[in-house]
N, C-alpha and C. Protein backbone atom coordinates (compact mmCIF):
# COMPACT_ATOMS: atom_id res chain seq x y z
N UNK A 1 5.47 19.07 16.77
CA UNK A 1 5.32 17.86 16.01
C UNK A 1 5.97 18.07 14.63
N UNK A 2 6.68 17.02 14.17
CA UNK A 2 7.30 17.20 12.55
C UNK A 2 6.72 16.72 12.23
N UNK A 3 6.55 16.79 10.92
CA UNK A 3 5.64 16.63 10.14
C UNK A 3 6.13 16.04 8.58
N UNK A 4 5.65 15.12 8.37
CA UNK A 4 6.08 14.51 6.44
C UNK A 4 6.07 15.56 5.52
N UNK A 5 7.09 15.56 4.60
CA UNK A 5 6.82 15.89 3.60
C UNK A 5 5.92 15.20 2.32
N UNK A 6 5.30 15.04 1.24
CA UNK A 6 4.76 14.95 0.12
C UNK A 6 5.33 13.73 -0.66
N UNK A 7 6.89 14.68 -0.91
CA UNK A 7 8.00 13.37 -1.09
C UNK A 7 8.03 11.86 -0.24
N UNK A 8 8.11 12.42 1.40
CA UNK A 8 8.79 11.48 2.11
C UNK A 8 7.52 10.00 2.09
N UNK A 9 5.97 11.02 1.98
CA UNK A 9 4.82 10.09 2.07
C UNK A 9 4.73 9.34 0.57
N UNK A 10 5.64 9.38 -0.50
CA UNK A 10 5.17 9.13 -1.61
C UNK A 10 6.72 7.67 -1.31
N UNK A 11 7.55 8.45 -0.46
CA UNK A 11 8.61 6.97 -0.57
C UNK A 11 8.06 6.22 -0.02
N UNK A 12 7.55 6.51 1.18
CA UNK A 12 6.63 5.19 2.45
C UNK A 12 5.57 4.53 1.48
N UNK A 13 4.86 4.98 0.61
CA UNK A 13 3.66 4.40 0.03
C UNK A 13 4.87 3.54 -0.81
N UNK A 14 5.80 3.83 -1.40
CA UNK A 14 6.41 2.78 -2.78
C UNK A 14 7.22 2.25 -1.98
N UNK A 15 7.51 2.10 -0.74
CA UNK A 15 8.02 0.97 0.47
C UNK A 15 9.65 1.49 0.18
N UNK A 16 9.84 2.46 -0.13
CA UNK A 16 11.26 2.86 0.01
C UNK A 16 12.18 3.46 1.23
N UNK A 17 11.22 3.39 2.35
CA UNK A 17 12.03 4.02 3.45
C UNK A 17 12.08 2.78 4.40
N UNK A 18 13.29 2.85 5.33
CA UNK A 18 13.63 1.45 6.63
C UNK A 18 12.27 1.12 7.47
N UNK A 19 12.39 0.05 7.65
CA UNK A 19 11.02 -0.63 8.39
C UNK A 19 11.06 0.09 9.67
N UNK A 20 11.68 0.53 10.48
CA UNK A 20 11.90 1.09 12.13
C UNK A 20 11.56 2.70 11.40
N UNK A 21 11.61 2.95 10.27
CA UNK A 21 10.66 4.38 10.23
C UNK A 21 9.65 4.30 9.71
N UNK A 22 9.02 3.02 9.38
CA UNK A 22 7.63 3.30 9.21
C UNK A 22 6.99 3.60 10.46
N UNK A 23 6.80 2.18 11.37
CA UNK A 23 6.19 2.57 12.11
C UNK A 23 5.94 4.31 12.89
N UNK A 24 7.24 5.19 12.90
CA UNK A 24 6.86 6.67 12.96
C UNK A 24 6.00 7.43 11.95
N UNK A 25 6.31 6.62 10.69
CA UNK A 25 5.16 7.33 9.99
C UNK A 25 4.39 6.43 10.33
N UNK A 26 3.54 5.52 10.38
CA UNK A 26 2.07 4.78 10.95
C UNK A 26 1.72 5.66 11.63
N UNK A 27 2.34 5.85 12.90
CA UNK A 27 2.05 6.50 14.23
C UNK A 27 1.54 7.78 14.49
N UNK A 28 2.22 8.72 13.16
CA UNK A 28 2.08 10.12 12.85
C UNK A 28 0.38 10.16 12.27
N UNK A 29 0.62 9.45 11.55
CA UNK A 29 -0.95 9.24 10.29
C UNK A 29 -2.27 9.54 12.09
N UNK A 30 -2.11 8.59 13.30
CA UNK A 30 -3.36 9.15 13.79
C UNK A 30 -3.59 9.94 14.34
N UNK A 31 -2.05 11.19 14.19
CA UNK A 31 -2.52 12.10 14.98
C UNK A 31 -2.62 13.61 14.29
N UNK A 32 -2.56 13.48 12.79
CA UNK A 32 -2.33 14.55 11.85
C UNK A 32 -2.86 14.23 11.01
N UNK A 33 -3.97 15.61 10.87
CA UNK A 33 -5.18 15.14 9.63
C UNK A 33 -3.71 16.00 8.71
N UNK A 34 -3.11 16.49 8.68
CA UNK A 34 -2.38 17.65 7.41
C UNK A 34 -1.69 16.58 6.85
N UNK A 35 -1.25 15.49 7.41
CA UNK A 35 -0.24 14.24 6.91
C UNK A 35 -0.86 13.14 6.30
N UNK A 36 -2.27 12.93 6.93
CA UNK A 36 -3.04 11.88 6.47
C UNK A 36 -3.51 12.60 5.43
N UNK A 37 -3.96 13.39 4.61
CA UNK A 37 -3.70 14.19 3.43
C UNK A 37 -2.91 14.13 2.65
N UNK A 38 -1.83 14.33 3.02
CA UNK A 38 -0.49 14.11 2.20
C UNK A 38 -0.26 12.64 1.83
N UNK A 39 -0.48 11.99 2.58
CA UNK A 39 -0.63 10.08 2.57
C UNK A 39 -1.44 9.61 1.53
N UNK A 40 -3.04 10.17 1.44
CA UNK A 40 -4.00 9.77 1.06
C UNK A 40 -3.37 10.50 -0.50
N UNK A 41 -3.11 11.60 -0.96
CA UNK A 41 -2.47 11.87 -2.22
C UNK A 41 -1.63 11.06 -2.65
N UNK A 42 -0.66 10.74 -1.51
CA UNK A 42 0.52 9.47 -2.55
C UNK A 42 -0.02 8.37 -2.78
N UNK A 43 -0.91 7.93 -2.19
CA UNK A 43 -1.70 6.29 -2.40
C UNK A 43 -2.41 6.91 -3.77
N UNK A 44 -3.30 7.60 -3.94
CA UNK A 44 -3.90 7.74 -5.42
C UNK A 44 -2.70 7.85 -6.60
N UNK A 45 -1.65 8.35 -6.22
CA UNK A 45 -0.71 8.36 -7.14
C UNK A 45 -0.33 7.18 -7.14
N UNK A 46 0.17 6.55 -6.72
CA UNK A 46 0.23 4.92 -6.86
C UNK A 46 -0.46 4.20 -7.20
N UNK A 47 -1.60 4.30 -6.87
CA UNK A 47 -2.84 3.61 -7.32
C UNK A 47 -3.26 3.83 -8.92
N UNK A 48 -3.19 5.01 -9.10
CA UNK A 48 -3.19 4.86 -11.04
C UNK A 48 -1.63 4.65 -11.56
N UNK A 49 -0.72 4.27 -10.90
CA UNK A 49 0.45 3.90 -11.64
C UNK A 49 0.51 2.38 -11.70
N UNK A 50 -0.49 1.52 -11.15
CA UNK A 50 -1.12 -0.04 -11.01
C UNK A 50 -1.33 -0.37 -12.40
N UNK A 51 -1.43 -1.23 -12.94
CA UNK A 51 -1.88 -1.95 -14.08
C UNK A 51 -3.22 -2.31 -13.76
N UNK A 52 -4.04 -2.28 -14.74
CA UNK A 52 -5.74 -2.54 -14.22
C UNK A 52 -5.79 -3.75 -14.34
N UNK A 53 -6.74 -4.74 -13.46
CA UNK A 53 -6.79 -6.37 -12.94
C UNK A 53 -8.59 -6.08 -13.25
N UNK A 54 -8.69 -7.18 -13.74
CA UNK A 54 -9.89 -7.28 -13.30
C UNK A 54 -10.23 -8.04 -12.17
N UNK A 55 -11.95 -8.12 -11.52
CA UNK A 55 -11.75 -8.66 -10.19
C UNK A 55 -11.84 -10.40 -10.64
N UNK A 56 -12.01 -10.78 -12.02
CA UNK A 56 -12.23 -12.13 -12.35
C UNK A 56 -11.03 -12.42 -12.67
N UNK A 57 -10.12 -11.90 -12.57
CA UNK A 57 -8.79 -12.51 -13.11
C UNK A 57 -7.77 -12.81 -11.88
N UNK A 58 -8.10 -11.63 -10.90
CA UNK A 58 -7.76 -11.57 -9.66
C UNK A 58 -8.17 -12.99 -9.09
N UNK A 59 -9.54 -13.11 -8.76
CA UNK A 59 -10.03 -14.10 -8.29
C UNK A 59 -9.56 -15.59 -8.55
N UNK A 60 -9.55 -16.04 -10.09
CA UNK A 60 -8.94 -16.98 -10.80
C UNK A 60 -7.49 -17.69 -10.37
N UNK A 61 -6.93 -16.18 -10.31
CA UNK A 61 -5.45 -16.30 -9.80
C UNK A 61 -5.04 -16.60 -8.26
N UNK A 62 -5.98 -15.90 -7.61
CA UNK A 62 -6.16 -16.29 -5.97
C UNK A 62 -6.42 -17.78 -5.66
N UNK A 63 -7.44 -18.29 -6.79
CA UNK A 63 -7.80 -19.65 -6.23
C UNK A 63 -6.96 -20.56 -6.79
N UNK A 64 -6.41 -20.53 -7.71
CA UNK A 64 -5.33 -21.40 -8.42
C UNK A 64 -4.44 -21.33 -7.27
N UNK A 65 -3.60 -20.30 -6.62
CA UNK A 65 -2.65 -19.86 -5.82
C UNK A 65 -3.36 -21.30 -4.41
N UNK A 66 -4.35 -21.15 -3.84
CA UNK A 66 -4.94 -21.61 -2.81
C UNK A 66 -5.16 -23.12 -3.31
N UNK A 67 -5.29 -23.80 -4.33
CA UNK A 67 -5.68 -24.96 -5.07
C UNK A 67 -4.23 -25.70 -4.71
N UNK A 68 -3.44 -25.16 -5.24
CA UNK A 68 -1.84 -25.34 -5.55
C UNK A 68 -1.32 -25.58 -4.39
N UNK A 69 -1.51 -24.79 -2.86
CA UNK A 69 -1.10 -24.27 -1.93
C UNK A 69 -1.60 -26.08 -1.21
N UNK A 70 -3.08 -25.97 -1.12
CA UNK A 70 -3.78 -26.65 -0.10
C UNK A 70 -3.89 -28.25 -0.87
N UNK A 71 -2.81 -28.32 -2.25
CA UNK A 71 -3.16 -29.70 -3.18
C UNK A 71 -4.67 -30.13 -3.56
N UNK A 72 -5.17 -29.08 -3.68
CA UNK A 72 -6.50 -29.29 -4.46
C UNK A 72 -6.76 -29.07 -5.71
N UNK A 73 -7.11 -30.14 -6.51
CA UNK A 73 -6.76 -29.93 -7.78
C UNK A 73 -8.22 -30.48 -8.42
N UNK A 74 -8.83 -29.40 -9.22
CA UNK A 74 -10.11 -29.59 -9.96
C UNK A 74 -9.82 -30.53 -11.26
């Protein structure tokens, strides 16, 4: 079995590699705890490189988005 590198799981998390190789990495993730490791590290690295949202601003913005969408207007 080959196996990801660190790098290669940190391009798949920032959507930088071709769509016909994700799914090999998807596929890999259920059969390798050593990769789903390596995966789960690049998502936290990404995850504090996020701008912080709050969940009320989030929300606000979701329903405006859905208001707008479905012509419902308060």
């Amino acid at each position: 079995m080959r196996h990801f590198s660190y790098e290669e799981w940190l391009k798949y998390v920032n959507g930088e590699i071709p769509e016909a190789t994700r799914a090999l990495f998807e596929d890999h993730l259920f059969n390798c705890d050593d990769c789903l490791e390596l995966y789960s590290e690049a998502i936290s690295i990404q995850e504090n490189s996020l701008p912080a949202l709050s969940s009320s601003q989030f929300t606000d913005h979701v329903m405006s988005l859905i208001k707008k969408e479905t012509g419902l207007n308060e």
